[in-house]
C-alpha atoms as a PDB file:
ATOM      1  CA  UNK A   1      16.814  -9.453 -29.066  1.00  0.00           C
ATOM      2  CA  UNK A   2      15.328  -6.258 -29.819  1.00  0.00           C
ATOM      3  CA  UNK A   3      13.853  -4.275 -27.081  1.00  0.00           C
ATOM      4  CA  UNK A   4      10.585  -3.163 -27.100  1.00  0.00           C
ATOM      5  CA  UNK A   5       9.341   0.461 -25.871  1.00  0.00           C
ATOM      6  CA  UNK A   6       6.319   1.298 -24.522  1.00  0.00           C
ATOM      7  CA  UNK A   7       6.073  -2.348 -22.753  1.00  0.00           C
ATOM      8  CA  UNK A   8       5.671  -2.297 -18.917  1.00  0.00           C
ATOM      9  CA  UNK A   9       5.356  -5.502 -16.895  1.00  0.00           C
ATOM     10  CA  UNK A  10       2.612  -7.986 -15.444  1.00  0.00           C
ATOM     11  CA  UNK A  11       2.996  -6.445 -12.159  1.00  0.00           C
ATOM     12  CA  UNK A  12       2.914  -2.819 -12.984  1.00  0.00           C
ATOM     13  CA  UNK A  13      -0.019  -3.098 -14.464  1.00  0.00           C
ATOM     14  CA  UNK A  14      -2.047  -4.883 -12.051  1.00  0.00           C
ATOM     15  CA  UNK A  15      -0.417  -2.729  -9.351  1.00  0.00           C
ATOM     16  CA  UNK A  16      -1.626   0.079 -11.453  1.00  0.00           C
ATOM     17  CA  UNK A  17      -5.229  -1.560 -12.268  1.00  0.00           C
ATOM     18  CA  UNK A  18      -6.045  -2.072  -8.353  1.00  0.00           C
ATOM     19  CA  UNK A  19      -7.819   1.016  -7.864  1.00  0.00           C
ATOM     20  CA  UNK A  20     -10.151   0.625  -5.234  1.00  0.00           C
ATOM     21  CA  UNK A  21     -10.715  -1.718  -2.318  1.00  0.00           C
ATOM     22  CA  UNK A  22     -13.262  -3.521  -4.095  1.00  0.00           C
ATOM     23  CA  UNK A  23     -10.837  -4.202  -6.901  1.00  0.00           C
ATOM     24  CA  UNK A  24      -8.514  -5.755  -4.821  1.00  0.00           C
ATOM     25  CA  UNK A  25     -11.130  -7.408  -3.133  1.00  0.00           C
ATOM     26  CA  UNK A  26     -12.420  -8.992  -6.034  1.00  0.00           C
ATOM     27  CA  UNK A  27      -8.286  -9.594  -6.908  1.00  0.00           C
ATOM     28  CA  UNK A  28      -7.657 -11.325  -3.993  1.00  0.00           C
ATOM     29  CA  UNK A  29     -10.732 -13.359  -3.873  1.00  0.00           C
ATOM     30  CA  UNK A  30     -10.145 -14.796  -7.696  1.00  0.00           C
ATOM     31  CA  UNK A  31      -6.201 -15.952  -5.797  1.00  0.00           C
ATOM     32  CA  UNK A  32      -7.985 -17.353  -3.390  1.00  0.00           C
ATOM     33  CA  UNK A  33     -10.092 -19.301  -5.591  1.00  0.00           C
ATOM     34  CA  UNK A  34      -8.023 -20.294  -7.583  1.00  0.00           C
ATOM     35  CA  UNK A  35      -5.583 -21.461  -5.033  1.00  0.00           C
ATOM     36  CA  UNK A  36      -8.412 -23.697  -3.429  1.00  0.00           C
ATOM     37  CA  UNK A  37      -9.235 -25.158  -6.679  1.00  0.00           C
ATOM     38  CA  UNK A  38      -4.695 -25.732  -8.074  1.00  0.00           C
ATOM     39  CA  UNK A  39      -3.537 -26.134  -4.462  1.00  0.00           C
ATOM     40  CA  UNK A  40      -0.741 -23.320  -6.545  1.00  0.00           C
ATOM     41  CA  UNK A  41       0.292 -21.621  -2.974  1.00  0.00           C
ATOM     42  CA  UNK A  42       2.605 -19.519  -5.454  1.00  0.00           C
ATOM     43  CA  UNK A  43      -0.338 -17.556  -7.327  1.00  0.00           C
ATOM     44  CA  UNK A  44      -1.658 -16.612  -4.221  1.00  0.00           C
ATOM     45  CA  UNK A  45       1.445 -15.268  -1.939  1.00  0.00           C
ATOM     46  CA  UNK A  46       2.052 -13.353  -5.328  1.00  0.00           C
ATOM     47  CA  UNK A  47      -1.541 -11.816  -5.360  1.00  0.00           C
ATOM     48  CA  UNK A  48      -0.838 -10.657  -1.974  1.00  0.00           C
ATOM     49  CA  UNK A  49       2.542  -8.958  -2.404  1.00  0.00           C
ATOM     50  CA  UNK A  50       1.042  -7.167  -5.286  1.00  0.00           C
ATOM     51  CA  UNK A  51      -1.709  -6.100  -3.147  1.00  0.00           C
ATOM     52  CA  UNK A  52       0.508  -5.086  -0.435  1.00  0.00           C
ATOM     53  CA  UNK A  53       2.572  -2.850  -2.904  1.00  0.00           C
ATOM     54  CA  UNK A  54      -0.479  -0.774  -4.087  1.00  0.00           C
ATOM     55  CA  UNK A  55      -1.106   0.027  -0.439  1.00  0.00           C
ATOM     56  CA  UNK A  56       2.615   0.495   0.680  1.00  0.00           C
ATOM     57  CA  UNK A  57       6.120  -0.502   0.530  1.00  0.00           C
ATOM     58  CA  UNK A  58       7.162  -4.139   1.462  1.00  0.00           C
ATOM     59  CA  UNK A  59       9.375  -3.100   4.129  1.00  0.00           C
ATOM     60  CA  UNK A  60       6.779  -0.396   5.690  1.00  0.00           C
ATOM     61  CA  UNK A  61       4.376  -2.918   5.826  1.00  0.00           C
ATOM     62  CA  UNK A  62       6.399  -5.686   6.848  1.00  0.00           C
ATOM     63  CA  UNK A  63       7.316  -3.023   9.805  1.00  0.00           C
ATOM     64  CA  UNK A  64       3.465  -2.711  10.386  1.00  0.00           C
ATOM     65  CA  UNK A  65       2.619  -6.193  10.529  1.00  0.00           C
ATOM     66  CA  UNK A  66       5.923  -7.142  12.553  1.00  0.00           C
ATOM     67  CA  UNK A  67       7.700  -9.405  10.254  1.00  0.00           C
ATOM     68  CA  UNK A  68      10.645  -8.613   8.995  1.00  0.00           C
ATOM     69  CA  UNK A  69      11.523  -7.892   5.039  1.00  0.00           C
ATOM     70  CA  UNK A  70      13.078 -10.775   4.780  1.00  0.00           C
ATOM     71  CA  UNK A  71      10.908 -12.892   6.222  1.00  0.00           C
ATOM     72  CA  UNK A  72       8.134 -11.487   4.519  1.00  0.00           C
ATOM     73  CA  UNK A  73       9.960 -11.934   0.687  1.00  0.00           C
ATOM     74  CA  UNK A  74      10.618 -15.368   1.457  1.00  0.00           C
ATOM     75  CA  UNK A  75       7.325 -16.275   1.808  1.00  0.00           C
ATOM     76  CA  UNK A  76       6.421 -14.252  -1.248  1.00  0.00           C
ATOM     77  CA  UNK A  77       9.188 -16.634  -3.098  1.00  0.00           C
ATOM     78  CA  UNK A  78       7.332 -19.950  -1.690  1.00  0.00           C
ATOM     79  CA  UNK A  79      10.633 -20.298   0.223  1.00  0.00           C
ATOM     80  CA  UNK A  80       9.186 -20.400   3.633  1.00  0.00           C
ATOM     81  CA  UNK A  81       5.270 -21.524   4.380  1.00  0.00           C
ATOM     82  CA  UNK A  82       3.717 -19.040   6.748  1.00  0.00           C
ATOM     83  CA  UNK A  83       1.714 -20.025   9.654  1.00  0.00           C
ATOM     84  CA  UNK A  84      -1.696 -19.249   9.172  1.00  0.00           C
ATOM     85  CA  UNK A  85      -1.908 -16.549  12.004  1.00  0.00           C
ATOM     86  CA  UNK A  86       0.720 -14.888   9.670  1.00  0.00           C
ATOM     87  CA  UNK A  87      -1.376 -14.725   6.980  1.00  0.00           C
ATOM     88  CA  UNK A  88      -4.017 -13.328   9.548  1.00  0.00           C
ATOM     89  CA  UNK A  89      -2.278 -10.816  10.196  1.00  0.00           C
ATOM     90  CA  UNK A  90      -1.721  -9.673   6.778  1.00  0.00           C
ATOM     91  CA  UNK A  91      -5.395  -9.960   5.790  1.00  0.00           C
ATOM     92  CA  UNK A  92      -5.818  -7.917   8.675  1.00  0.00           C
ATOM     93  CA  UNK A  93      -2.863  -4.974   8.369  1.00  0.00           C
ATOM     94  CA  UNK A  94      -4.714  -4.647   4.879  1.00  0.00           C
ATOM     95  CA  UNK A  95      -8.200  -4.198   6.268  1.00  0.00           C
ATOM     96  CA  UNK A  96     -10.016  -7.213   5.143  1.00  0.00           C
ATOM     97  CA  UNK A  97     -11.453 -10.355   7.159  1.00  0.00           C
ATOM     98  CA  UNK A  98     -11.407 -13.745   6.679  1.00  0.00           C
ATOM     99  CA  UNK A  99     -14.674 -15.372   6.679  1.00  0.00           C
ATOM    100  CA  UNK A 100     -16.587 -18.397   5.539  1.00  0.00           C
ATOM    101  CA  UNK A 101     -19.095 -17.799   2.608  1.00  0.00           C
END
């Protein structure tokens, strides 16, 4: 298979594209959306580790939230559902609220 240059992945980019905090705003609402509407629980864990990553490290902000790495990949990987004061807790490290429009 011949490799091609100049390619860089999904992730990257959108890591890359989530600029501001209304960016990932919008990001993170569009997951949430779309999770409420597929029931895919997958999309939106993975919205939320990319998020994390354009604000900081998985392990620093596993640290900061007070799960551990592991813990926190797992869920990430749909191997382990997280309580929803987890996902609380992440909303809030980030700096967003949950709320009902």
């Amino acid at each position: 298979m011949k490799e091609l240059k100049h390619t860089i992945d999904l992730e990257n980019y959108i890591v890359n594209d989530l600029k501001s905090d209304e960016d990932i705003k919008l990001y993170l609402n569009a997951s949430l959306k779309d999770y409420l509407e597929d029931g895919d629980f997958n999309s939106f864990y993975r919205a939320l580790e990319i998020v994390i990553k354009t604000k900081d490290s998985i392990a620093g902000f596993a640290k900061k939230v007070g799960i551990s790495r592991t813990h926190l990949y797992s869920i990430f990987k749909s191997e382990k559902e997280p309580k929803f004061s987890t996902i609380a807790r992440i909303f809030q490290e980030l700096g967003y609220e949950l709320e009902i429009a």
